[in-house]
PDB file of N, CA and C in Angstrom:
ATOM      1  N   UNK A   1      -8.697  52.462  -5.085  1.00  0.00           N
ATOM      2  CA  UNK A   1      -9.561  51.306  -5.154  1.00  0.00           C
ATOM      3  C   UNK A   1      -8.906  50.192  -5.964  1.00  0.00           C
ATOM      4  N   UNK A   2      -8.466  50.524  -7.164  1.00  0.00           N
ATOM      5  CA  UNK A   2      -7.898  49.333  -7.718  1.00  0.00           C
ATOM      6  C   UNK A   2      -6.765  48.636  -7.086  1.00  0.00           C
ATOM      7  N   UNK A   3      -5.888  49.563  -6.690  1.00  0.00           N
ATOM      8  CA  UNK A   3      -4.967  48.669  -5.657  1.00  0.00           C
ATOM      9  C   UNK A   3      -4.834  47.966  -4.561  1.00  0.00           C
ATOM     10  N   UNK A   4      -6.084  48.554  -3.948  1.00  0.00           N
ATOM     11  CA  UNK A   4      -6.452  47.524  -2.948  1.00  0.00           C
ATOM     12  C   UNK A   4      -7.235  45.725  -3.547  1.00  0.00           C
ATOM     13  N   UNK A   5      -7.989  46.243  -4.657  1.00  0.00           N
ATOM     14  CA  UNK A   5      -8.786  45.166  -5.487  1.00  0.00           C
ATOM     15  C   UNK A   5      -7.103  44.451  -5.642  1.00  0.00           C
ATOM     16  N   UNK A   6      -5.871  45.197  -6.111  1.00  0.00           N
ATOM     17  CA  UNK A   6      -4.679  44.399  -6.862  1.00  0.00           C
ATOM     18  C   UNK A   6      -3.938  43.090  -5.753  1.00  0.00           C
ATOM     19  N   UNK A   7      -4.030  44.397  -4.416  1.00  0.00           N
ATOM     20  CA  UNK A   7      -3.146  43.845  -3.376  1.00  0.00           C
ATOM     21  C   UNK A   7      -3.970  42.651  -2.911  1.00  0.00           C
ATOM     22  N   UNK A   8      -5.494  42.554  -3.062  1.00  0.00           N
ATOM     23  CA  UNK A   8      -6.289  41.551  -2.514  1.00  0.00           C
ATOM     24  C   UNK A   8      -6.168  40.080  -3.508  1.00  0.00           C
ATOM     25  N   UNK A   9      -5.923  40.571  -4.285  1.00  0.00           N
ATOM     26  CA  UNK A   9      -5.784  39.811  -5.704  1.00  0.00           C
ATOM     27  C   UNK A   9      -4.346  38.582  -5.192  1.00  0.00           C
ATOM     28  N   UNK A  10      -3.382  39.146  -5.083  1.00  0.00           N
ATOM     29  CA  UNK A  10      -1.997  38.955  -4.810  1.00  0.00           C
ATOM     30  C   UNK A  10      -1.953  38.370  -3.775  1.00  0.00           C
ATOM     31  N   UNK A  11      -2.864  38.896  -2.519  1.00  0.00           N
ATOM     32  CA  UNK A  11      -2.801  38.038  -1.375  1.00  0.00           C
ATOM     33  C   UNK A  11      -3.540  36.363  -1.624  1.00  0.00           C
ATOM     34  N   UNK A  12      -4.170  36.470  -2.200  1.00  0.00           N
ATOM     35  CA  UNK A  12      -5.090  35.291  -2.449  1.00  0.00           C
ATOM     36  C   UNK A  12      -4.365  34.967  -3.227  1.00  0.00           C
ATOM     37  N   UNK A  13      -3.718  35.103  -4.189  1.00  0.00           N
ATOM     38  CA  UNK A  13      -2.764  33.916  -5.049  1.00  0.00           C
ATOM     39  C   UNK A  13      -1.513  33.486  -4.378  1.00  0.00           C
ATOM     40  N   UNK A  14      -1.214  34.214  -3.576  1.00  0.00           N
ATOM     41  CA  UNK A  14      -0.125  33.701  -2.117  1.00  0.00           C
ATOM     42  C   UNK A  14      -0.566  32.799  -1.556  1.00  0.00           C
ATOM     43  N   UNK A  15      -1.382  33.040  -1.308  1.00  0.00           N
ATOM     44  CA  UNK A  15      -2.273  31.727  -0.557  1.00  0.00           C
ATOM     45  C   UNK A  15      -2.280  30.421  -1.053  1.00  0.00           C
ATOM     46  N   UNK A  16      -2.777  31.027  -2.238  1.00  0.00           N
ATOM     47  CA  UNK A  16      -3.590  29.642  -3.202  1.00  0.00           C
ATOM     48  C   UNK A  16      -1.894  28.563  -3.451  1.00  0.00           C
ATOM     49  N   UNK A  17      -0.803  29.352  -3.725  1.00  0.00           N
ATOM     50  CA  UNK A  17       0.480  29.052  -4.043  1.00  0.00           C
ATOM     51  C   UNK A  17       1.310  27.965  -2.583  1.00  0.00           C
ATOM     52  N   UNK A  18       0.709  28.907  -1.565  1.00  0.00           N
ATOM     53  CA  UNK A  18       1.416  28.621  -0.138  1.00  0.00           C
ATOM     54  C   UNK A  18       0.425  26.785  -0.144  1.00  0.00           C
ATOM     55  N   UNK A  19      -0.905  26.789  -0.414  1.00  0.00           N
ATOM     56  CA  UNK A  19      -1.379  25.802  -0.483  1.00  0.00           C
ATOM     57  C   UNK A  19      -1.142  24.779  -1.621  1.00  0.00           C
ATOM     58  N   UNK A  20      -0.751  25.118  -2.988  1.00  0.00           N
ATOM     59  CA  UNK A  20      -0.699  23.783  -3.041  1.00  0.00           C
ATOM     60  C   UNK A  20       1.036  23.656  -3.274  1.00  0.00           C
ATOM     61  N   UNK A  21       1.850  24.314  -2.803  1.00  0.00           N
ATOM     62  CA  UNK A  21       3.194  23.716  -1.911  1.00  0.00           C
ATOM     63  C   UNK A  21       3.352  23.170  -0.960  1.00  0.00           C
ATOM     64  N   UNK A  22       2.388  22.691  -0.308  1.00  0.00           N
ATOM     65  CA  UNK A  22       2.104  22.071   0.745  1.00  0.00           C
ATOM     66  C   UNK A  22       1.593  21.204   0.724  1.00  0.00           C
ATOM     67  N   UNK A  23       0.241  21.328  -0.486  1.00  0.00           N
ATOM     68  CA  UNK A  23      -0.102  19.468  -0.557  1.00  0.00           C
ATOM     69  C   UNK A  23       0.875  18.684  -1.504  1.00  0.00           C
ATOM     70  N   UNK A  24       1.407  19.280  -2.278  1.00  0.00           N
ATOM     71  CA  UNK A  24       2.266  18.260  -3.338  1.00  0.00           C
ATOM     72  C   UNK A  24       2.927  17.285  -2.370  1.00  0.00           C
ATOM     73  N   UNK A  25       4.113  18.016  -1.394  1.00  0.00           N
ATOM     74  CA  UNK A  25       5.272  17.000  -1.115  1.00  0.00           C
ATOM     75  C   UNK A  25       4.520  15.816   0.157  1.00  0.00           C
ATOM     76  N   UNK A  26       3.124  16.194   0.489  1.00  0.00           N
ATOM     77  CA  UNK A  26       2.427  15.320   0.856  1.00  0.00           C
ATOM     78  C   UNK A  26       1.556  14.239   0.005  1.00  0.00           C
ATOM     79  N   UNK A  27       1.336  14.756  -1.283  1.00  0.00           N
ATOM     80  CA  UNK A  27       0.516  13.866  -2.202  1.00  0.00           C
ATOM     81  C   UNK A  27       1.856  12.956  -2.242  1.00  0.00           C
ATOM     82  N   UNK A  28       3.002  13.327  -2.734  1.00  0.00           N
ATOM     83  CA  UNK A  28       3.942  12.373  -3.257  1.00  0.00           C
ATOM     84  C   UNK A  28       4.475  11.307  -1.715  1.00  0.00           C
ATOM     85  N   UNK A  29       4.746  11.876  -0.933  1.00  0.00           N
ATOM     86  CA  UNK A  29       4.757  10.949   0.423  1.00  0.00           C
ATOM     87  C   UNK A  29       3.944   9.606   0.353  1.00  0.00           C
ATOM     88  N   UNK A  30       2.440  10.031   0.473  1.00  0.00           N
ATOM     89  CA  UNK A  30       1.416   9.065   0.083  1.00  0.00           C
ATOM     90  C   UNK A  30       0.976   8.500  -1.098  1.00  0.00           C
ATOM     91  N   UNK A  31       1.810   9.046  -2.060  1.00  0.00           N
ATOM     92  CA  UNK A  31       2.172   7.895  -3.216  1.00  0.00           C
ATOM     93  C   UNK A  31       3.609   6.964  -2.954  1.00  0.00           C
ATOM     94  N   UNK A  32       4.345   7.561  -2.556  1.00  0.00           N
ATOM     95  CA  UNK A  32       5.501   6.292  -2.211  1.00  0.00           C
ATOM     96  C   UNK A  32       4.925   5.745  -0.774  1.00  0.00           C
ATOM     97  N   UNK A  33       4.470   5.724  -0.048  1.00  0.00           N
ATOM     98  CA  UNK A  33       3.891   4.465   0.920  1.00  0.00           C
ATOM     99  C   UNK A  33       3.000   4.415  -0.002  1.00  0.00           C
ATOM    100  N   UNK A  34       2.241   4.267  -0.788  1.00  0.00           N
ATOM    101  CA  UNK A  34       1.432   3.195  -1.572  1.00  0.00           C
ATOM    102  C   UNK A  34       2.243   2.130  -2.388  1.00  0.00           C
ATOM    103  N   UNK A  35       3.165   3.330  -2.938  1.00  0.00           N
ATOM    104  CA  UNK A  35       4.299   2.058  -3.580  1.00  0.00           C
ATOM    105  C   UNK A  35       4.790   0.753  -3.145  1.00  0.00           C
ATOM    106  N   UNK A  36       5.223   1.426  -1.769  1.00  0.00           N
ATOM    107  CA  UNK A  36       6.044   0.677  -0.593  1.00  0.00           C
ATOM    108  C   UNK A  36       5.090  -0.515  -0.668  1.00  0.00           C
ATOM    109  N   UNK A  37       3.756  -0.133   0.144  1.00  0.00           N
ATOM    110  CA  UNK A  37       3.008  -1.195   0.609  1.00  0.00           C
ATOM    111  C   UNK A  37       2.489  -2.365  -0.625  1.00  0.00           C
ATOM    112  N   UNK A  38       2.231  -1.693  -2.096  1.00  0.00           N
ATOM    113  CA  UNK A  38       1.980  -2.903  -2.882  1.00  0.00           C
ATOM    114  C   UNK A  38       3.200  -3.535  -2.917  1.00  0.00           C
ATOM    115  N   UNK A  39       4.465  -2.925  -2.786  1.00  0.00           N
ATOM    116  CA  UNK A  39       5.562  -4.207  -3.069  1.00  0.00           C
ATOM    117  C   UNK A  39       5.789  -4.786  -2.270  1.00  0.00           C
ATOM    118  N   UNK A  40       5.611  -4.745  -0.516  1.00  0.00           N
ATOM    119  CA  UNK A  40       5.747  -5.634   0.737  1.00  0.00           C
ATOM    120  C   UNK A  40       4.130  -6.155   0.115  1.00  0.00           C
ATOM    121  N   UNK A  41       3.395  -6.146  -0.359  1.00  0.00           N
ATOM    122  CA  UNK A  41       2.447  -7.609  -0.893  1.00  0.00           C
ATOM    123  C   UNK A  41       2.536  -8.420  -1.974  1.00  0.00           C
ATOM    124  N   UNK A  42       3.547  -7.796  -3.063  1.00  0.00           N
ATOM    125  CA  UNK A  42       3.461  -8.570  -3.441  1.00  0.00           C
ATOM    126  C   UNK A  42       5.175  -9.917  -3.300  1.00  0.00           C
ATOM    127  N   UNK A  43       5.897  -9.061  -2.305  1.00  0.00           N
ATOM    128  CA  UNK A  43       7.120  -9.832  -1.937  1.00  0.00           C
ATOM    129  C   UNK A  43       6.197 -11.174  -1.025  1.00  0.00           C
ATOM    130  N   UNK A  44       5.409 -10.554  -0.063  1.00  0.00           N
ATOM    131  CA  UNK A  44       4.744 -11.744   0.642  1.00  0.00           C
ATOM    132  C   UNK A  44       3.779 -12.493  -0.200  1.00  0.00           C
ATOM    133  N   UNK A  45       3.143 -12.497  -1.322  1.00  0.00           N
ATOM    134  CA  UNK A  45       2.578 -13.243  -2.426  1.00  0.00           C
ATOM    135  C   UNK A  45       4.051 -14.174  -3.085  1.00  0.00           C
ATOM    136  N   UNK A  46       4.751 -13.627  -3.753  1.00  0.00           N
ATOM    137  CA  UNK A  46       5.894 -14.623  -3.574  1.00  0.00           C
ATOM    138  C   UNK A  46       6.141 -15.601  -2.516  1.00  0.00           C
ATOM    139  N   UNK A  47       6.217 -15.276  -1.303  1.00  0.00           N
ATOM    140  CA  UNK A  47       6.932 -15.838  -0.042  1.00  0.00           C
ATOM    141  C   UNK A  47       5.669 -16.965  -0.309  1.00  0.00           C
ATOM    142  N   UNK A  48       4.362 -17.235  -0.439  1.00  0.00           N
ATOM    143  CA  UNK A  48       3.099 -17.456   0.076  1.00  0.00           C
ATOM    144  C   UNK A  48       3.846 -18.717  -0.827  1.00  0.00           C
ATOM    145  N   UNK A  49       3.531 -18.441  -2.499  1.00  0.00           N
ATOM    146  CA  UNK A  49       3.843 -19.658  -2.759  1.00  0.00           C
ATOM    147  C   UNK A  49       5.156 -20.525  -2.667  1.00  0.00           C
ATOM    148  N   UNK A  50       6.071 -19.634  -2.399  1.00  0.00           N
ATOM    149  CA  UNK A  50       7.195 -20.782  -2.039  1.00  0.00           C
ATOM    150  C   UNK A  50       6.998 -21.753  -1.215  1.00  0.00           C
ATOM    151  N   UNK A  51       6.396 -21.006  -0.026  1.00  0.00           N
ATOM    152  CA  UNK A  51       6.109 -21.772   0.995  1.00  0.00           C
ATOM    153  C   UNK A  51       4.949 -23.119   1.326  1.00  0.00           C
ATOM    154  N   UNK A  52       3.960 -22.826   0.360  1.00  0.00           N
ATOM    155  CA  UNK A  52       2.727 -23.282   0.530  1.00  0.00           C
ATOM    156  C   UNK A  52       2.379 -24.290  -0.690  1.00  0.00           C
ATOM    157  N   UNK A  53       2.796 -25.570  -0.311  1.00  0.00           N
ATOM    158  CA  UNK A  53       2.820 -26.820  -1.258  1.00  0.00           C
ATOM    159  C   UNK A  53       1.466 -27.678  -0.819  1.00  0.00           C
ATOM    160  N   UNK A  54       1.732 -28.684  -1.671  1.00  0.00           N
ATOM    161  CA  UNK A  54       0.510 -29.988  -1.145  1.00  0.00           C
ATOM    162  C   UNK A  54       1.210 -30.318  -0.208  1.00  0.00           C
ATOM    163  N   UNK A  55       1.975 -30.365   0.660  1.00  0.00           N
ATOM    164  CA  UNK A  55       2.341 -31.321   1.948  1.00  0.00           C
ATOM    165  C   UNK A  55       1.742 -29.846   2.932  1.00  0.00           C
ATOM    166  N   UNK A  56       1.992 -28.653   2.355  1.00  0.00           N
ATOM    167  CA  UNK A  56       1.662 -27.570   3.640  1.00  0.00           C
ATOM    168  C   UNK A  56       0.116 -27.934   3.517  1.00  0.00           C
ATOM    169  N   UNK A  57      -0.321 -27.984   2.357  1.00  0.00           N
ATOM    170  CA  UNK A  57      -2.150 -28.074   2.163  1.00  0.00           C
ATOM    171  C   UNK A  57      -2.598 -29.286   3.401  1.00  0.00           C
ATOM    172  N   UNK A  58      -1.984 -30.286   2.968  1.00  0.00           N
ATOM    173  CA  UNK A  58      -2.346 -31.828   3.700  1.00  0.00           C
ATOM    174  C   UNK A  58      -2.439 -31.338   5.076  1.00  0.00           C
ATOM    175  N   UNK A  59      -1.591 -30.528   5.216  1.00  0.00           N
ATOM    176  CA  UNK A  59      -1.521 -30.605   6.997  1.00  0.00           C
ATOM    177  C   UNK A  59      -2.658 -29.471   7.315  1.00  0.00           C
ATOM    178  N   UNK A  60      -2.950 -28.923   6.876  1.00  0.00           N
ATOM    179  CA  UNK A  60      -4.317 -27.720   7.345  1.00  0.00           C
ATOM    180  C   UNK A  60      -5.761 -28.555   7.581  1.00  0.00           C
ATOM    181  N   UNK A  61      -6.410 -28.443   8.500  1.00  0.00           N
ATOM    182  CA  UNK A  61      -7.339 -29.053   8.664  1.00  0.00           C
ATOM    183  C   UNK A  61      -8.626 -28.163   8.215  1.00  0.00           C
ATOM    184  N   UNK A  62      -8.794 -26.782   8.285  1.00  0.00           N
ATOM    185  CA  UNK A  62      -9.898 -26.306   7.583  1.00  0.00           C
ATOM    186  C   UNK A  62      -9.247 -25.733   6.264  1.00  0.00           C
ATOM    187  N   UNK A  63     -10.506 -25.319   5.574  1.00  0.00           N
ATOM    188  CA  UNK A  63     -10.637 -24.717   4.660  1.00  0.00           C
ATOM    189  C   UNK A  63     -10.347 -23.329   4.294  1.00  0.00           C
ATOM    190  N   UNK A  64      -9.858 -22.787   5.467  1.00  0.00           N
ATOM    191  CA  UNK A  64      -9.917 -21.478   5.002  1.00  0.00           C
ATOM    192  C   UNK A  64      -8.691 -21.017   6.161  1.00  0.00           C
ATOM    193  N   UNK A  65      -7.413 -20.438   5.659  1.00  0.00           N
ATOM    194  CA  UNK A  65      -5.884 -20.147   6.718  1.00  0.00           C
ATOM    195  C   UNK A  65      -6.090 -19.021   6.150  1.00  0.00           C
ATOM    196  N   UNK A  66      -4.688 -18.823   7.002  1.00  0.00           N
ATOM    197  CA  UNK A  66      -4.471 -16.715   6.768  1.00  0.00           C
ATOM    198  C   UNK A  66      -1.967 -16.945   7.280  1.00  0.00           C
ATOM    199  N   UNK A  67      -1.883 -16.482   6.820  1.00  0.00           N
ATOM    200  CA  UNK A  67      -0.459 -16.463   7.112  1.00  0.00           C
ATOM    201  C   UNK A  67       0.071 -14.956   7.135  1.00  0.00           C
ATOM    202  N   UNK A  68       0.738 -15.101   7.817  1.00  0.00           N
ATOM    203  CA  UNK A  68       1.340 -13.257   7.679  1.00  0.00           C
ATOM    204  C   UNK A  68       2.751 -13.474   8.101  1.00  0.00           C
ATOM    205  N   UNK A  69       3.321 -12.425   7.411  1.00  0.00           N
ATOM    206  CA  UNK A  69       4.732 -12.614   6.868  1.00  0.00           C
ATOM    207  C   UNK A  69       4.826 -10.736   6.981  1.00  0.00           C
ATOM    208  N   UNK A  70       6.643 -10.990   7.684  1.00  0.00           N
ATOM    209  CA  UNK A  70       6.951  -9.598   8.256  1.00  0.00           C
ATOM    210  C   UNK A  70       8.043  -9.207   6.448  1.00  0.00           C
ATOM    211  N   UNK A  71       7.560  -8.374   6.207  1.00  0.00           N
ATOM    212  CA  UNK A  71       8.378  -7.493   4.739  1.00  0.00           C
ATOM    213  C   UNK A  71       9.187  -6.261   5.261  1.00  0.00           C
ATOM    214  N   UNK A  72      10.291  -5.928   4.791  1.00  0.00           N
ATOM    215  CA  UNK A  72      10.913  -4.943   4.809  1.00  0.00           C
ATOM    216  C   UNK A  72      11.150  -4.491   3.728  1.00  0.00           C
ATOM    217  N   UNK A  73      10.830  -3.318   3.589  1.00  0.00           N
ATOM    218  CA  UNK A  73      10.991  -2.483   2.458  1.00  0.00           C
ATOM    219  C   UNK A  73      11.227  -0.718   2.548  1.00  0.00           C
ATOM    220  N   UNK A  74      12.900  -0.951   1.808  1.00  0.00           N
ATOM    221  CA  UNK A  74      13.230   0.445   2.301  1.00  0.00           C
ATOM    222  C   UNK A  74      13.168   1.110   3.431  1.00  0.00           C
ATOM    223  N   UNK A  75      13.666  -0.169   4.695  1.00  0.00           N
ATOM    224  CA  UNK A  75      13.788   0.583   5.443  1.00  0.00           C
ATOM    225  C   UNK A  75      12.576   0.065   6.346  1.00  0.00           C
ATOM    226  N   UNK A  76      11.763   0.106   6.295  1.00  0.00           N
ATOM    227  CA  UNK A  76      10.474   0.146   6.667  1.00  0.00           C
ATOM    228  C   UNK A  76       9.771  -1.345   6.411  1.00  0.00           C
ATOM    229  N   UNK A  77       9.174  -1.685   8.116  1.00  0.00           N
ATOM    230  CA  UNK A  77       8.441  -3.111   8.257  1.00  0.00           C
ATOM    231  C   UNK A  77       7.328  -2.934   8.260  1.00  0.00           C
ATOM    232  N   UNK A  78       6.633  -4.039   7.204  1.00  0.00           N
ATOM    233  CA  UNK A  78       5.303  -4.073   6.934  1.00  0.00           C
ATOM    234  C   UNK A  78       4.822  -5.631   7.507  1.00  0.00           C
ATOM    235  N   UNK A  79       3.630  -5.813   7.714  1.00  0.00           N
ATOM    236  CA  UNK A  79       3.015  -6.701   7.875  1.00  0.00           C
ATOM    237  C   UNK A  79       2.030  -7.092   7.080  1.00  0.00           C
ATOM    238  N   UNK A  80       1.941  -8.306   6.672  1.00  0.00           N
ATOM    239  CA  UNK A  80       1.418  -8.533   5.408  1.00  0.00           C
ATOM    240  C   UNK A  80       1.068  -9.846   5.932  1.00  0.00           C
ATOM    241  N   UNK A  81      -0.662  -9.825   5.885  1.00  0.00           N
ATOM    242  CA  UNK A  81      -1.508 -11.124   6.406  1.00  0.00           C
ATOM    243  C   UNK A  81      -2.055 -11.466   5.064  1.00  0.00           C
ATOM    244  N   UNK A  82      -1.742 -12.877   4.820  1.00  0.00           N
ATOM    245  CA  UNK A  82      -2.410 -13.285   3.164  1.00  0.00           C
ATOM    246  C   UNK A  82      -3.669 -14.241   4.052  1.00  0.00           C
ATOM    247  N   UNK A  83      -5.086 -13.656   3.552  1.00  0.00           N
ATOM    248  CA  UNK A  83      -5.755 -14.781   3.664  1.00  0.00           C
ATOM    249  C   UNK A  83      -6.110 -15.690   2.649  1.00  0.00           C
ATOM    250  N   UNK A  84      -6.665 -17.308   3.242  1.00  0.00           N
ATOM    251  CA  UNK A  84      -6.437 -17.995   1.595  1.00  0.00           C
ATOM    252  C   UNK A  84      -7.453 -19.240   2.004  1.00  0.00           C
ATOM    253  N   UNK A  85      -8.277 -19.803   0.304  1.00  0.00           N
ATOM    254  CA  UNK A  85      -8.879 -20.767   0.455  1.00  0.00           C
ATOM    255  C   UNK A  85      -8.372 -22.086   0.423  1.00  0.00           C
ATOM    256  N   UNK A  86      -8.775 -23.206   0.780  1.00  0.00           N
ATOM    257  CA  UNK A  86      -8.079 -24.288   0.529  1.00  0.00           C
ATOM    258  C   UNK A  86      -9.199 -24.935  -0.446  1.00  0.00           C
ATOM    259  N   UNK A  87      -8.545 -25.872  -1.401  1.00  0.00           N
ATOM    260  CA  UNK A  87      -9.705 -25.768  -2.351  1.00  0.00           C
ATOM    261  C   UNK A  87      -9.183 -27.609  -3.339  1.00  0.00           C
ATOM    262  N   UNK A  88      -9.949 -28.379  -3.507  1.00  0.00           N
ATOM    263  CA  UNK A  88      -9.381 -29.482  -3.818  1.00  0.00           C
ATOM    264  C   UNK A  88      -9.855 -29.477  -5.834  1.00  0.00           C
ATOM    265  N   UNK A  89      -8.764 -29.744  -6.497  1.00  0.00           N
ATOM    266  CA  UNK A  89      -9.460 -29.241  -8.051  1.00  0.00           C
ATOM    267  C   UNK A  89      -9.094 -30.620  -8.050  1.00  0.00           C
ATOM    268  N   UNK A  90     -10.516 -30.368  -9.361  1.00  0.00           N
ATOM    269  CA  UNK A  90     -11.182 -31.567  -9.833  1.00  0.00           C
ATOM    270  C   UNK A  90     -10.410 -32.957 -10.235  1.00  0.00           C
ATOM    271  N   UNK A  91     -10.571 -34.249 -10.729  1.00  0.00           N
ATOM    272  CA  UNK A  91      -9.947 -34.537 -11.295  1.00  0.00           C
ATOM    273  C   UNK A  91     -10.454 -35.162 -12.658  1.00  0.00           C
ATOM    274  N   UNK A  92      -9.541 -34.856 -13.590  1.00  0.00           N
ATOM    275  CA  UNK A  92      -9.816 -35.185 -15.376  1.00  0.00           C
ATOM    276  C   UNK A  92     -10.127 -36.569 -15.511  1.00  0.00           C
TER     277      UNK A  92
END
């Protein structure tokens, strides 16, 4: 009796072992594409303001654009749509 209780014991910590060797190198996968993807946003947050002056403002006729900008990172193309307000500040 006890060895069967032992061997049942053993099988289930095989298990438990076989499982989380299996989620780790997937948790870490889906932590580097999270990585990936905040830095293709914030490379296209850069790109946004280089690009986007008072002469780009002047020429928009509504209030409210969206731009998207192709990122590569490591290999790998992201698409990265910035949406954005147009907004006239006050004057002093």
């Amino acid at each position: 009796m006890l060895y069967t209780e032992l061997i049942f014991a053993m099988v289930v910590l095989m298990l438990f072992l076989t499982i989380v060797a299996a989620v780790v190198p997937t948790q870490r996968e889906a932590l580097q594409e999270a990585i990936r993807q905040e830095r293709a946003q914030l490379i296209a947050e850069n790109m946004f303001w280089q690009e986007v002056d008072d002469e780009y403002l002047k020429n928009i006729t509504t209030n409210k654009f969206s731009i998207t900008y192709d990122v590569k990172i490591d290999g790998r193309k992201y698409k990265v749509t910035i949406n954005a307000l147009k907004f006239q500040r006050p004057e002093k």
